[in-house]
C-alpha atoms as a PDB file:
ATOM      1  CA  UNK A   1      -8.249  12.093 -17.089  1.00  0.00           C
ATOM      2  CA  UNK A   2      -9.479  13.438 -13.789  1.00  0.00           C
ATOM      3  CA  UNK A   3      -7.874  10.966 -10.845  1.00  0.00           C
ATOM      4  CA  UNK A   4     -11.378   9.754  -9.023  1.00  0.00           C
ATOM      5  CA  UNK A   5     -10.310   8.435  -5.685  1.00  0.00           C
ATOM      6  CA  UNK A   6     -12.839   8.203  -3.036  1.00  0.00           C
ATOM      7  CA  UNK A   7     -10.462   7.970   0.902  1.00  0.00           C
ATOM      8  CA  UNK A   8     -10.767   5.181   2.953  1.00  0.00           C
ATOM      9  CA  UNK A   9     -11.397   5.559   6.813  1.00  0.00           C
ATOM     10  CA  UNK A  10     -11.354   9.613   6.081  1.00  0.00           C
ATOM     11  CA  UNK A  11     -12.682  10.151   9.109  1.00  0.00           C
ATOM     12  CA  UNK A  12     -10.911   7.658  11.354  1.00  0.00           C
ATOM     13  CA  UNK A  13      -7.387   8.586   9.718  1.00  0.00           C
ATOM     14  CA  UNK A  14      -8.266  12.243  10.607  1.00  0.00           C
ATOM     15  CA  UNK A  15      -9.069  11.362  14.336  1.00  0.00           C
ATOM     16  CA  UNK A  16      -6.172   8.983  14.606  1.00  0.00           C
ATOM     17  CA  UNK A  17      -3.709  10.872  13.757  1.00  0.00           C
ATOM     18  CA  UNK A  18      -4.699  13.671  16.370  1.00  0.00           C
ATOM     19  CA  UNK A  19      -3.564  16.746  14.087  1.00  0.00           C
ATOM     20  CA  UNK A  20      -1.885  19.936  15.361  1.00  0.00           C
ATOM     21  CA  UNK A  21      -2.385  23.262  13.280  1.00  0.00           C
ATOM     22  CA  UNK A  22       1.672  23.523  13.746  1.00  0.00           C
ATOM     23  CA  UNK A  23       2.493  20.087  13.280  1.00  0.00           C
ATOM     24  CA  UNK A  24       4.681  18.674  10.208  1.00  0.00           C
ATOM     25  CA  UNK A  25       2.481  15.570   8.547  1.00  0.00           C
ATOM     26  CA  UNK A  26       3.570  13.364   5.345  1.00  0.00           C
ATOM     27  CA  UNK A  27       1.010  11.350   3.536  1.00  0.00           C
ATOM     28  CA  UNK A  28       3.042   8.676   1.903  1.00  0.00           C
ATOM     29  CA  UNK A  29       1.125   7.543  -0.593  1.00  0.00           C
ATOM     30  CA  UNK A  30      -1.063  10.563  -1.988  1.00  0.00           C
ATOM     31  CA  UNK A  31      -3.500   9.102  -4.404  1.00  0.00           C
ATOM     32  CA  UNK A  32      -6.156  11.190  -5.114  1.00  0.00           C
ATOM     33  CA  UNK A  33      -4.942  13.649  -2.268  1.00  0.00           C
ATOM     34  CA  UNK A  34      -8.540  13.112  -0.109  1.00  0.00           C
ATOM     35  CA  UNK A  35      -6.686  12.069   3.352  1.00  0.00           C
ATOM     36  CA  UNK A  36      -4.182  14.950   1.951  1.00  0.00           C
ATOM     37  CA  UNK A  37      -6.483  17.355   1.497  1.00  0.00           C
ATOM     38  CA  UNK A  38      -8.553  16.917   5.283  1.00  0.00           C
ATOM     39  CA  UNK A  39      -4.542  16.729   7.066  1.00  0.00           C
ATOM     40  CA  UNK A  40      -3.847  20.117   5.014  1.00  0.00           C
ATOM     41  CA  UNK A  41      -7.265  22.020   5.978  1.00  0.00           C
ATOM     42  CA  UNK A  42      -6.544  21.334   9.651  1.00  0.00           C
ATOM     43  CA  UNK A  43      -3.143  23.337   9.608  1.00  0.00           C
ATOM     44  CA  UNK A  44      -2.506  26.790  10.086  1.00  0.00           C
ATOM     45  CA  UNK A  45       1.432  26.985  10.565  1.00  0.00           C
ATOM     46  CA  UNK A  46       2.240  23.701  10.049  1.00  0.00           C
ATOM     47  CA  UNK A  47       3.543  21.399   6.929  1.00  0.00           C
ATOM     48  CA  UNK A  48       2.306  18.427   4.665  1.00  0.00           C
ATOM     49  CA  UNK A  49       4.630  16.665   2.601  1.00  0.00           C
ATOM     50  CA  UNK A  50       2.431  14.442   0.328  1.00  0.00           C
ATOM     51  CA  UNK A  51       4.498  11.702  -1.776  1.00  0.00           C
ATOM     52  CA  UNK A  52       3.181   9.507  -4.607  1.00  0.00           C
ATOM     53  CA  UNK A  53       5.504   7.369  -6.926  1.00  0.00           C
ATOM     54  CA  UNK A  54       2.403   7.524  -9.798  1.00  0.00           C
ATOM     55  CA  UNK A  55       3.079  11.034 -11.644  1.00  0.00           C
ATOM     56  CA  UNK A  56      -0.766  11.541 -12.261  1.00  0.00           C
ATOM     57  CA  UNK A  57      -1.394  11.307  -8.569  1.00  0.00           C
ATOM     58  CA  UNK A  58       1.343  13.648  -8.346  1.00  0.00           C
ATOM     59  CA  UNK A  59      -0.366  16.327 -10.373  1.00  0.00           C
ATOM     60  CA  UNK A  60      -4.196  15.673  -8.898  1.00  0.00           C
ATOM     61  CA  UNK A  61      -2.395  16.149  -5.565  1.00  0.00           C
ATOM     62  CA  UNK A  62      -0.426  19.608  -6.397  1.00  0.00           C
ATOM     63  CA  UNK A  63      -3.910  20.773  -8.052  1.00  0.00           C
ATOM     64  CA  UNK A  64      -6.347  19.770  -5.283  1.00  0.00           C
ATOM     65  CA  UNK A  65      -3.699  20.981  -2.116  1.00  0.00           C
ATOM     66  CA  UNK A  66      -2.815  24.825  -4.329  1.00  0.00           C
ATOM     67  CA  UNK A  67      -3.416  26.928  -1.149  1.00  0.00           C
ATOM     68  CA  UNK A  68      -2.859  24.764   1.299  1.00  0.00           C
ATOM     69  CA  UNK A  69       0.718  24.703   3.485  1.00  0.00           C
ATOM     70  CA  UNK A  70       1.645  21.067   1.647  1.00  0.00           C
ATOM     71  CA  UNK A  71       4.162  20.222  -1.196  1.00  0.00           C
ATOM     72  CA  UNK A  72       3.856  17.250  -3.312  1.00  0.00           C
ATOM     73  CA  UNK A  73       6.718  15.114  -4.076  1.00  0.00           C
ATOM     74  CA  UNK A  74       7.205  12.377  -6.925  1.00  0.00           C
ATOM     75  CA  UNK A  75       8.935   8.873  -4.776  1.00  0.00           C
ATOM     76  CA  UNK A  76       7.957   6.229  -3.329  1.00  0.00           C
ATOM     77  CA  UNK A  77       7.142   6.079   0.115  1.00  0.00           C
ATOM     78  CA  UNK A  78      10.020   3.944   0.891  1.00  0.00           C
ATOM     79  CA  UNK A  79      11.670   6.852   0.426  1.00  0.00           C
ATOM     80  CA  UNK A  80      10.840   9.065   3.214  1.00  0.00           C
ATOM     81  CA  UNK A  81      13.816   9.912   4.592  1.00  0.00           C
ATOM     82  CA  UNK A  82      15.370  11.124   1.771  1.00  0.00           C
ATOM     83  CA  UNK A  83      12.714  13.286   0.946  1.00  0.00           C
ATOM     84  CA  UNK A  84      11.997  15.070   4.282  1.00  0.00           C
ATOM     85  CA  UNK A  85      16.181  15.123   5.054  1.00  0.00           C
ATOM     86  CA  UNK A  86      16.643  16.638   1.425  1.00  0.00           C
ATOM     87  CA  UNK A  87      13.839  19.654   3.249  1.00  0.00           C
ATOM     88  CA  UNK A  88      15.773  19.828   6.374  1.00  0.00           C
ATOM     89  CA  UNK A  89      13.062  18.401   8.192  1.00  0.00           C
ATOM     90  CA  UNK A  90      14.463  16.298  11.385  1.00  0.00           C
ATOM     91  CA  UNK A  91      11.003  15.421  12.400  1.00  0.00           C
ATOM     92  CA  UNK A  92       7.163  15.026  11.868  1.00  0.00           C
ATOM     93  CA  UNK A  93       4.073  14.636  14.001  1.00  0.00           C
ATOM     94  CA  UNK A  94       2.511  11.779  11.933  1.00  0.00           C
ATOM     95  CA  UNK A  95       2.726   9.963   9.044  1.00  0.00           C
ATOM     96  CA  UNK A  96      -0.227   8.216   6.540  1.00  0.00           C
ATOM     97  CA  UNK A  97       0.398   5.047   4.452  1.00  0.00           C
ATOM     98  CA  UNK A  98      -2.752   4.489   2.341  1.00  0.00           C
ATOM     99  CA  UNK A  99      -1.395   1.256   1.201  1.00  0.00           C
ATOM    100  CA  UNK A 100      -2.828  -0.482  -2.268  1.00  0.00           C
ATOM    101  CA  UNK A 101      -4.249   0.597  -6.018  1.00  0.00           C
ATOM    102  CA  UNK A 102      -6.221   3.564  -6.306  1.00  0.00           C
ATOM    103  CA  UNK A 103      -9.386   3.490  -7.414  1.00  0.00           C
ATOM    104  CA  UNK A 104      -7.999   5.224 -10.617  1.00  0.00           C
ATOM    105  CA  UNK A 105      -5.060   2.976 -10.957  1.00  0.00           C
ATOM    106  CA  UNK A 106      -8.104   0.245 -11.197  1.00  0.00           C
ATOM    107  CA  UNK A 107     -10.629   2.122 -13.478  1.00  0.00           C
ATOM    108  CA  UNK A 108      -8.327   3.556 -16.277  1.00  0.00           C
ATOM    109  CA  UNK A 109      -8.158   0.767 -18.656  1.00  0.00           C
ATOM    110  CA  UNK A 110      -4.456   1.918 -19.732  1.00  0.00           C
ATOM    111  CA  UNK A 111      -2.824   0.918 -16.854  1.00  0.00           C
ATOM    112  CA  UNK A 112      -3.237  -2.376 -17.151  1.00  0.00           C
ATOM    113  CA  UNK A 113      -4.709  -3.141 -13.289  1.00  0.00           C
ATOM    114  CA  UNK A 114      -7.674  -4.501 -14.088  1.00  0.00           C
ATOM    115  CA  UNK A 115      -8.969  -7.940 -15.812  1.00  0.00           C
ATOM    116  CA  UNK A 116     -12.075  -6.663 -16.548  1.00  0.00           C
ATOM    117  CA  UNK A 117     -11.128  -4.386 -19.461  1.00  0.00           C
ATOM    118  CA  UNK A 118      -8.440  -5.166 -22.655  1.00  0.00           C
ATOM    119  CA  UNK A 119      -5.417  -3.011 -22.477  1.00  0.00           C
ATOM    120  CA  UNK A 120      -1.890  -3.650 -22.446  1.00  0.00           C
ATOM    121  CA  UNK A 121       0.045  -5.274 -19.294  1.00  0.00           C
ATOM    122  CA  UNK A 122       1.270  -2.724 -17.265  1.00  0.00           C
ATOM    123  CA  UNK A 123       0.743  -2.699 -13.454  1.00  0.00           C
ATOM    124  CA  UNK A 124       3.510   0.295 -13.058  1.00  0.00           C
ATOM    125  CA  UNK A 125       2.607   2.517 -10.301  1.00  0.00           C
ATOM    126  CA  UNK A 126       5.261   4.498 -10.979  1.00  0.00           C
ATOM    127  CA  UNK A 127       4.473   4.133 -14.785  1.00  0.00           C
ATOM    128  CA  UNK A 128       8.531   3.552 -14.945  1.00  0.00           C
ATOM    129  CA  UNK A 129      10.656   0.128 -14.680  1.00  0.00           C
ATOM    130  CA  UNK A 130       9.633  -3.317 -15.057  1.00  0.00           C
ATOM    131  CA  UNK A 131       6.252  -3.927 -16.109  1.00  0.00           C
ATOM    132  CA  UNK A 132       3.941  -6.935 -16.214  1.00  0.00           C
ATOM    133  CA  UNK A 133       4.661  -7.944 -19.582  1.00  0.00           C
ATOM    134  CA  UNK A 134       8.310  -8.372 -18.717  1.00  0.00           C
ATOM    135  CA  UNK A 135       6.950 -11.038 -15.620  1.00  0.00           C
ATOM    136  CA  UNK A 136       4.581 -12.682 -17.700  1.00  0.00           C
ATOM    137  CA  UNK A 137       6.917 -13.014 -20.686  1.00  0.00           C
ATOM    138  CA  UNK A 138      10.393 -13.384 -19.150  1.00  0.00           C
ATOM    139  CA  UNK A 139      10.089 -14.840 -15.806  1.00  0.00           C
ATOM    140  CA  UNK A 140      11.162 -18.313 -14.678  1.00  0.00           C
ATOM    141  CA  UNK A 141       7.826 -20.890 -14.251  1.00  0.00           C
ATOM    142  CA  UNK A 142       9.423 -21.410 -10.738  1.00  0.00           C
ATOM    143  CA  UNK A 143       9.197 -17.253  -9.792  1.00  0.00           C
ATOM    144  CA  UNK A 144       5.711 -17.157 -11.443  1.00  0.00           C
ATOM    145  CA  UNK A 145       4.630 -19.829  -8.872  1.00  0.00           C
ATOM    146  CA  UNK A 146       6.604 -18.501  -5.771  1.00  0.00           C
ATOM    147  CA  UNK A 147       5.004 -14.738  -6.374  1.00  0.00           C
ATOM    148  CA  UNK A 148       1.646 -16.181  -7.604  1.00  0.00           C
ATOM    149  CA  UNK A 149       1.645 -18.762  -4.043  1.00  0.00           C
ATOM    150  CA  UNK A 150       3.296 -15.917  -1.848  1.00  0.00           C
ATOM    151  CA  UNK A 151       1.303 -12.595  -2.941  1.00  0.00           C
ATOM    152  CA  UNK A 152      -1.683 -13.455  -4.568  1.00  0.00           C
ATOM    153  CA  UNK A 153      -1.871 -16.756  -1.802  1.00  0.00           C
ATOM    154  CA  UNK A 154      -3.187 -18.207  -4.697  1.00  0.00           C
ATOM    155  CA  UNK A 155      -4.211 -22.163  -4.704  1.00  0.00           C
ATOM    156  CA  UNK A 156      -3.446 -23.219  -8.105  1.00  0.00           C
ATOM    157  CA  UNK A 157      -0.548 -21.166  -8.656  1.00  0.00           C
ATOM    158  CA  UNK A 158       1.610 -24.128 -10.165  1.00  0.00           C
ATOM    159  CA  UNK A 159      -1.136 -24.849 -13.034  1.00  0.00           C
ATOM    160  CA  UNK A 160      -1.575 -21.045 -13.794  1.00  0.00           C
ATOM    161  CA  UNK A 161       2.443 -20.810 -14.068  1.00  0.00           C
ATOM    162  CA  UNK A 162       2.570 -23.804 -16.426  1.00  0.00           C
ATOM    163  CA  UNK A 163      -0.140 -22.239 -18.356  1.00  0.00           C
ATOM    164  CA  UNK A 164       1.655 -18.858 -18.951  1.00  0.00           C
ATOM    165  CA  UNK A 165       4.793 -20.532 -19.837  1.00  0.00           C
ATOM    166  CA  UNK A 166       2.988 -22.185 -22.753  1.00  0.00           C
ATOM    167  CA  UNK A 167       0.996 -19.739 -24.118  1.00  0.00           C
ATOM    168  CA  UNK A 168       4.095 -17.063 -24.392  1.00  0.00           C
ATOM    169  CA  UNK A 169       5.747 -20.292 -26.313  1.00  0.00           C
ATOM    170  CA  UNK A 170       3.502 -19.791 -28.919  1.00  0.00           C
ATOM    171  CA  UNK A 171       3.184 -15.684 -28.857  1.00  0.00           C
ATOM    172  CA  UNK A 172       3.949 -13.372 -26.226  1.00  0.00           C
ATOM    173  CA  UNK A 173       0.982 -11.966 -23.812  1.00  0.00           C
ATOM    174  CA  UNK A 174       0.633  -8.386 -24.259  1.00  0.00           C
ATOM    175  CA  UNK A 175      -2.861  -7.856 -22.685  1.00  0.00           C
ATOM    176  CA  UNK A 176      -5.128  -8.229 -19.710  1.00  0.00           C
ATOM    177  CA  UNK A 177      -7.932  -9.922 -21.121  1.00  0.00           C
ATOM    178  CA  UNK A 178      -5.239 -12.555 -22.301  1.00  0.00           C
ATOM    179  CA  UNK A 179      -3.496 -13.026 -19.081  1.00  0.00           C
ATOM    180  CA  UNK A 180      -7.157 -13.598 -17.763  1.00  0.00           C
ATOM    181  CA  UNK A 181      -8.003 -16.015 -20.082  1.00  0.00           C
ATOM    182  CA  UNK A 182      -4.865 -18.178 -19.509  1.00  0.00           C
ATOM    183  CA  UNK A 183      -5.930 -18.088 -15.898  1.00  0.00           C
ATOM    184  CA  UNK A 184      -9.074 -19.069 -16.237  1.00  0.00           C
ATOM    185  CA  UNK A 185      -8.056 -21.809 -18.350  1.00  0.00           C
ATOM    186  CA  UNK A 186      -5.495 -23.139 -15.698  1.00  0.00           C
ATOM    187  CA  UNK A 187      -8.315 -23.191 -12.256  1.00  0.00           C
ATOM    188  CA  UNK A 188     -11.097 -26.143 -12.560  1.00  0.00           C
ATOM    189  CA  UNK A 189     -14.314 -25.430 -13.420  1.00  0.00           C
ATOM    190  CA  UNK A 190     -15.599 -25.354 -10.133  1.00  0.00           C
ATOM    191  CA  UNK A 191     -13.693 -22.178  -9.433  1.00  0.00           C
ATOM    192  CA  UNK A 192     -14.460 -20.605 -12.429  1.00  0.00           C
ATOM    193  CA  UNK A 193     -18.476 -21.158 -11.746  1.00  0.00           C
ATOM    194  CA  UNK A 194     -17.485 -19.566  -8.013  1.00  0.00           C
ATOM    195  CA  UNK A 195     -15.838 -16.714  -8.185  1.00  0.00           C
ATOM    196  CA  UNK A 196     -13.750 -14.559 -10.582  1.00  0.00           C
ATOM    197  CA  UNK A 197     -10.297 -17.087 -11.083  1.00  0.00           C
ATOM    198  CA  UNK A 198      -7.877 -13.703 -11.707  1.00  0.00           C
ATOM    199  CA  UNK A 199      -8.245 -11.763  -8.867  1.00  0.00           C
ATOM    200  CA  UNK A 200      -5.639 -13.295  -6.729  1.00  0.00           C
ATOM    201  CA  UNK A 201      -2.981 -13.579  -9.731  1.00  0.00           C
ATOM    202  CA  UNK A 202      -3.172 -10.167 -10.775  1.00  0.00           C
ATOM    203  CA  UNK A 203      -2.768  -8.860  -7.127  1.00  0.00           C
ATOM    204  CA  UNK A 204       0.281 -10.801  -6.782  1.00  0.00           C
ATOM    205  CA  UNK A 205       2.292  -9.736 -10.660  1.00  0.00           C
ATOM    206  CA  UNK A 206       1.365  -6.135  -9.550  1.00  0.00           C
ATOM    207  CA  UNK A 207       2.945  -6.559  -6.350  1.00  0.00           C
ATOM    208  CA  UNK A 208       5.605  -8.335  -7.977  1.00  0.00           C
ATOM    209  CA  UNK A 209       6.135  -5.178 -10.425  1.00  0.00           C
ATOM    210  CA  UNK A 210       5.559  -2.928  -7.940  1.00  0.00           C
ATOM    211  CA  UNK A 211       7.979  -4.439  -5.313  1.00  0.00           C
ATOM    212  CA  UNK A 212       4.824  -3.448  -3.139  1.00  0.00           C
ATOM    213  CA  UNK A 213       6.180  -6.046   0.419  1.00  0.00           C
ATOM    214  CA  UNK A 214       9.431  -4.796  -0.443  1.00  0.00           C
ATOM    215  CA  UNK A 215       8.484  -1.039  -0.034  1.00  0.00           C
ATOM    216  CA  UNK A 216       6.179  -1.402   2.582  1.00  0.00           C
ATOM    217  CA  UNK A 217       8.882  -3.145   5.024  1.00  0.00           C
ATOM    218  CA  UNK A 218      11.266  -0.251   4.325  1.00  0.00           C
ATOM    219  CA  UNK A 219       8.558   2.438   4.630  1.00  0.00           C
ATOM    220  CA  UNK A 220       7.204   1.449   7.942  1.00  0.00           C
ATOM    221  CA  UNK A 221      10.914   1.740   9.566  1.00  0.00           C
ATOM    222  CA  UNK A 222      11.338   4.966   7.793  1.00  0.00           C
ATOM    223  CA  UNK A 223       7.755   6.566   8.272  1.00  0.00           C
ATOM    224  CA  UNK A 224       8.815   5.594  12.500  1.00  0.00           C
ATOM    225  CA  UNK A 225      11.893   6.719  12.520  1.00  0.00           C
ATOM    226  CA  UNK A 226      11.020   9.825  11.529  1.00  0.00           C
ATOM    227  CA  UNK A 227       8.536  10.285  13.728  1.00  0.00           C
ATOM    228  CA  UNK A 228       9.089  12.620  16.854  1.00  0.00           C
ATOM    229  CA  UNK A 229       7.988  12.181  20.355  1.00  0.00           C
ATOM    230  CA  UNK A 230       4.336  11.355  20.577  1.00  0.00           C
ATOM    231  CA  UNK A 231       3.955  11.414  16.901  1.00  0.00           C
ATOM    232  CA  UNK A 232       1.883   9.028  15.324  1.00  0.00           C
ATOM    233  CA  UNK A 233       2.104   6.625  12.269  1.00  0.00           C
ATOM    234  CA  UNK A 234      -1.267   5.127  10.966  1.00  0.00           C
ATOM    235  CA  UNK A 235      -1.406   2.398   7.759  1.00  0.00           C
ATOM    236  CA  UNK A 236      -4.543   1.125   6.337  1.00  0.00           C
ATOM    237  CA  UNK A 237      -3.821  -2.188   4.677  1.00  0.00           C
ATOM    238  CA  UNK A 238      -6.209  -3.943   2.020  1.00  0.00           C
ATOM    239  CA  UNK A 239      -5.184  -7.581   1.902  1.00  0.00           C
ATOM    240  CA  UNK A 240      -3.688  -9.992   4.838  1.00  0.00           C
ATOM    241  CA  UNK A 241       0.069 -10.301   3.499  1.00  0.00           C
ATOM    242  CA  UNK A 242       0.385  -6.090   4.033  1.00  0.00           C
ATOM    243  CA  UNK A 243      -1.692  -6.398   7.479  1.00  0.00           C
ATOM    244  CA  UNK A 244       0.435  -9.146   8.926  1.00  0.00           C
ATOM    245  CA  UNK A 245       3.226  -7.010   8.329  1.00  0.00           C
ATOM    246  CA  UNK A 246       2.102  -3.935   9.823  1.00  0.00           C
ATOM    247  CA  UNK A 247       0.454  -5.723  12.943  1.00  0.00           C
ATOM    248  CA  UNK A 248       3.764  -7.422  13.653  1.00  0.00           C
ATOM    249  CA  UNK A 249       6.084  -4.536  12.649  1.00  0.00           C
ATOM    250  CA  UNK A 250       4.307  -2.670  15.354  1.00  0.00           C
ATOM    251  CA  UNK A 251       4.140  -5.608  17.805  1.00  0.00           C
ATOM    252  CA  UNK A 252       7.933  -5.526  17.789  1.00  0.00           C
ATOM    253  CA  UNK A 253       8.282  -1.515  18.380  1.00  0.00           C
ATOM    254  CA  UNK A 254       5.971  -1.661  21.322  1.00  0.00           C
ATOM    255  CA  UNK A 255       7.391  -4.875  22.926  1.00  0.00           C
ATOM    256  CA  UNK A 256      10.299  -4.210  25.779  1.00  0.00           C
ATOM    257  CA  UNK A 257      12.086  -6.930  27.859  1.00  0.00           C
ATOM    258  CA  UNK A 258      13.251  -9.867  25.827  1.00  0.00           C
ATOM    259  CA  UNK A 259      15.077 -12.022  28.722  1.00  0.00           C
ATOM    260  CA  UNK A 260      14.032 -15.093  29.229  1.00  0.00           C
ATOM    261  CA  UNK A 261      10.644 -15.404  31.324  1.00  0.00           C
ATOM    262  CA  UNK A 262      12.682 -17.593  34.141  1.00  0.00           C
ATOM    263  CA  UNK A 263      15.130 -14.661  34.688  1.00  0.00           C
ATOM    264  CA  UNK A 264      14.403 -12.626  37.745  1.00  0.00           C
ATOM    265  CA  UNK A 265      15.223  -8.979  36.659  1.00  0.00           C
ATOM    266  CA  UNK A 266      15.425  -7.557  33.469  1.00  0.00           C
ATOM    267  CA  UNK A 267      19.197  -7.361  32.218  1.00  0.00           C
ATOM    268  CA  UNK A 268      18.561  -6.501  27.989  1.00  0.00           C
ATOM    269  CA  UNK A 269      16.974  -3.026  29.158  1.00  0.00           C
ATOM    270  CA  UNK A 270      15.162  -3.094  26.306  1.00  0.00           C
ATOM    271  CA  UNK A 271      12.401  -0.490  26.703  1.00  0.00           C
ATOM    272  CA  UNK A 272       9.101  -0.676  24.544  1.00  0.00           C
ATOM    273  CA  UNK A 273       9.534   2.469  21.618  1.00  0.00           C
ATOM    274  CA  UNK A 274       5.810   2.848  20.631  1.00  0.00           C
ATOM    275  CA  UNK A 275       2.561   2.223  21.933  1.00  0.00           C
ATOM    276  CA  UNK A 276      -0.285   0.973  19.480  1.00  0.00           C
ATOM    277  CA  UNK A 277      -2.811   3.491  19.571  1.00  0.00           C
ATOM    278  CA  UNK A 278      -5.986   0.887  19.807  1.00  0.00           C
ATOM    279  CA  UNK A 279      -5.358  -3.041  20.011  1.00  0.00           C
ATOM    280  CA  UNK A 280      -7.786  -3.561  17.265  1.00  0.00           C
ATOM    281  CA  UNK A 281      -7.823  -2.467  13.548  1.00  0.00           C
ATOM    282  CA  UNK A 282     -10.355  -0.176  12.491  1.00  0.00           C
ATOM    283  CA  UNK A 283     -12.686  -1.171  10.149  1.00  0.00           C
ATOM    284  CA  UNK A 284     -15.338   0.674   7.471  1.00  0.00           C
ATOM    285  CA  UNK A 285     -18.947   0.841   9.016  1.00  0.00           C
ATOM    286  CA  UNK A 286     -21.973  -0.194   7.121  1.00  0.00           C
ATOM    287  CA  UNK A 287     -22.631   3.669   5.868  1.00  0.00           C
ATOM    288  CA  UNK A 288     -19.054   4.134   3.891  1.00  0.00           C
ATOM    289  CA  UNK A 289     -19.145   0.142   2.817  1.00  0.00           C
ATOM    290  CA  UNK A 290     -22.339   1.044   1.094  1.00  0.00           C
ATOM    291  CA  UNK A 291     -20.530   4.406  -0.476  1.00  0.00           C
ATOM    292  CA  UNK A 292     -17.034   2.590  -1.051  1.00  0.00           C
ATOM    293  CA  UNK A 293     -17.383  -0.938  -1.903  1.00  0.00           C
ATOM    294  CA  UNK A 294     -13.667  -1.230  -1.658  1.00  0.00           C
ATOM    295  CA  UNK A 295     -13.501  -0.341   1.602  1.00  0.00           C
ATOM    296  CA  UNK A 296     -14.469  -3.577   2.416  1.00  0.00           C
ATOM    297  CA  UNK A 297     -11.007  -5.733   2.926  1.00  0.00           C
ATOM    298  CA  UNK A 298      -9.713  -2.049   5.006  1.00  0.00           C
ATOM    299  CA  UNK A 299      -8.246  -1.876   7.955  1.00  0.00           C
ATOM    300  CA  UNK A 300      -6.434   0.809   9.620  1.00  0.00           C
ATOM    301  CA  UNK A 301      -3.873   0.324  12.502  1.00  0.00           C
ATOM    302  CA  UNK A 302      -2.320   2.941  14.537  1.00  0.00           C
ATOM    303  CA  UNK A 303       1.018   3.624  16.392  1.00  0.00           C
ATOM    304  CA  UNK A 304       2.317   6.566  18.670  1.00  0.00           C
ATOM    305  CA  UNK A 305       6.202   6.965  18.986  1.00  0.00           C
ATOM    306  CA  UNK A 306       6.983   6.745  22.431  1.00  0.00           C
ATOM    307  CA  UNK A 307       8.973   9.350  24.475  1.00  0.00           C
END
């Protein structure tokens, strides 16, 4: 199956991350290789390292970037350091983290993302390791509430718990369109009327399976500190748990002096390591929102390393 992925902020990521035809460049989470793809066209002597943990995003990526000065890597993007120390590669000039499902993640039934289609409970990224069966089936009411209130920030995440716990009692849940029902079964009526109840739970079990906060706090350190001089590291988040990370990961690299205010001179000589590139997130205009519907919730913040 062809991996359909249309970029987010193509234009803005391209600008952002102020591209030199030498530089070295890693896109940390490939997808369907479209911010790839516009990084590699703009080099002449330089690199692109382009990582994905999914092995079909893998292959799109080495098909769509043959030609082009790149090389596509199977990790996660935690994993940065490894990968560009196992090159010999001290250094790069910017870094991409394209945070989220892809848009073929979401439309191939298989995988299990969606609740709008039956197929088996996946969520794997990686399509390796624990998967959302194991959660649904296995894990402790308690954890089922904790990731359910904590990634999915969802309301009623008690009542859904409870409600997994006893339909697995009777068989265990082996597909989306069961999960879903449970869910709706567990939210009053009123939210069932408003909106679609499983939204929020299945964004938090596939961040639970995909250890997706987890990942993201180690690939932000590692995506900076590999990052020479005046290089630049730009994220586009989807949802506010990911954002609030990023906006306050950066906060702390471009904050200096932390003595107390009623000291007279500075005596940490802490100096600020980054600069954010504009104080405000970029958003999708009206133009790609009616293109890319799920560019909607996007928002792109950027960083440049400091000397």
């Amino acid at each position: 199956m062809e991996f359909h992925h249309i970029p987010v902020l193509l234009q803005q990521v391209v600008d952002g991350l102020c591209i030199r035809p030498d530089g070295i460049y890693v896109d940390g989470t490939a997808g369907g290789a479209g911010h790839s793809l516009e990084i590699a066209r703009r080099l002449t002597t330089g690199q692109l390292i382009s990582i994905d943990q999914d092995p079909d995003a893998v292959q799109t990526a080495r098909d769509r970037l043959k030609g082009y000065p790149a090389e596509v890597v199977q990790a996660n993007y935690s994993q940065i350091g490894s990968v560009l120390a196992a090159r010999g590669i001290e250094g790069v000039d910017g870094v991409l983290l394209d945070l989220g499902v892809s848009s073929h993640q979401l439309d191939t039934p298989q995988r299990g993302f969606s609740y709008q289609s039956d197929a088996p409970l996946d969520m794997r990224m990686s399509q390796s390791g624990l998967s959302a069966e194991e959660v649904v089936n296995t894990w402790e009411v308690s954890e089922l509430t904790r990731i359910l209130r904590e990634y999915g920030e969802e309301r009623y995440a008690y009542a859904i718990a409870k409600g997994i716990a006893r339909a697995r009692t009777d068989a265990p849940i082996r597909t989306t369109l069961q999960l879903a029902d449970i869910i709706r079964a567990n939210v009053p009526a009123a939210v069932r009327r408003d909106k679609n109840p499983c939204k929020r739970s299945f964004q938090a079990i596939r961040m639970a399976v995909n250890q997706e906060l987890e990942a993201l706090s180690e690939g932000l350190d590692g995506a900076f500190d590999s990052l020479r001089d005046n290089g630049r590291l730009a994220v586009i988040t989807f949802h506010s748990l990911e954002d609030r990370m990023v906006k306050q990961r950066f906060a702390s690299w471009c904050r200096g002096c932390e003595c107390p205010p009623d000291f007279p001179v500075c005596v940490c000589g802490k100096k600020p390591r980054a600069e954010l590139v504009m104080r405000k997130p970029m958003e999708a205009s009206l133009e790609e929102l009616k293109q890319n519907p799920r560019s909607h919730s996007a928002k792109l913040r950027i960083v440049r390393r400091l000397p």
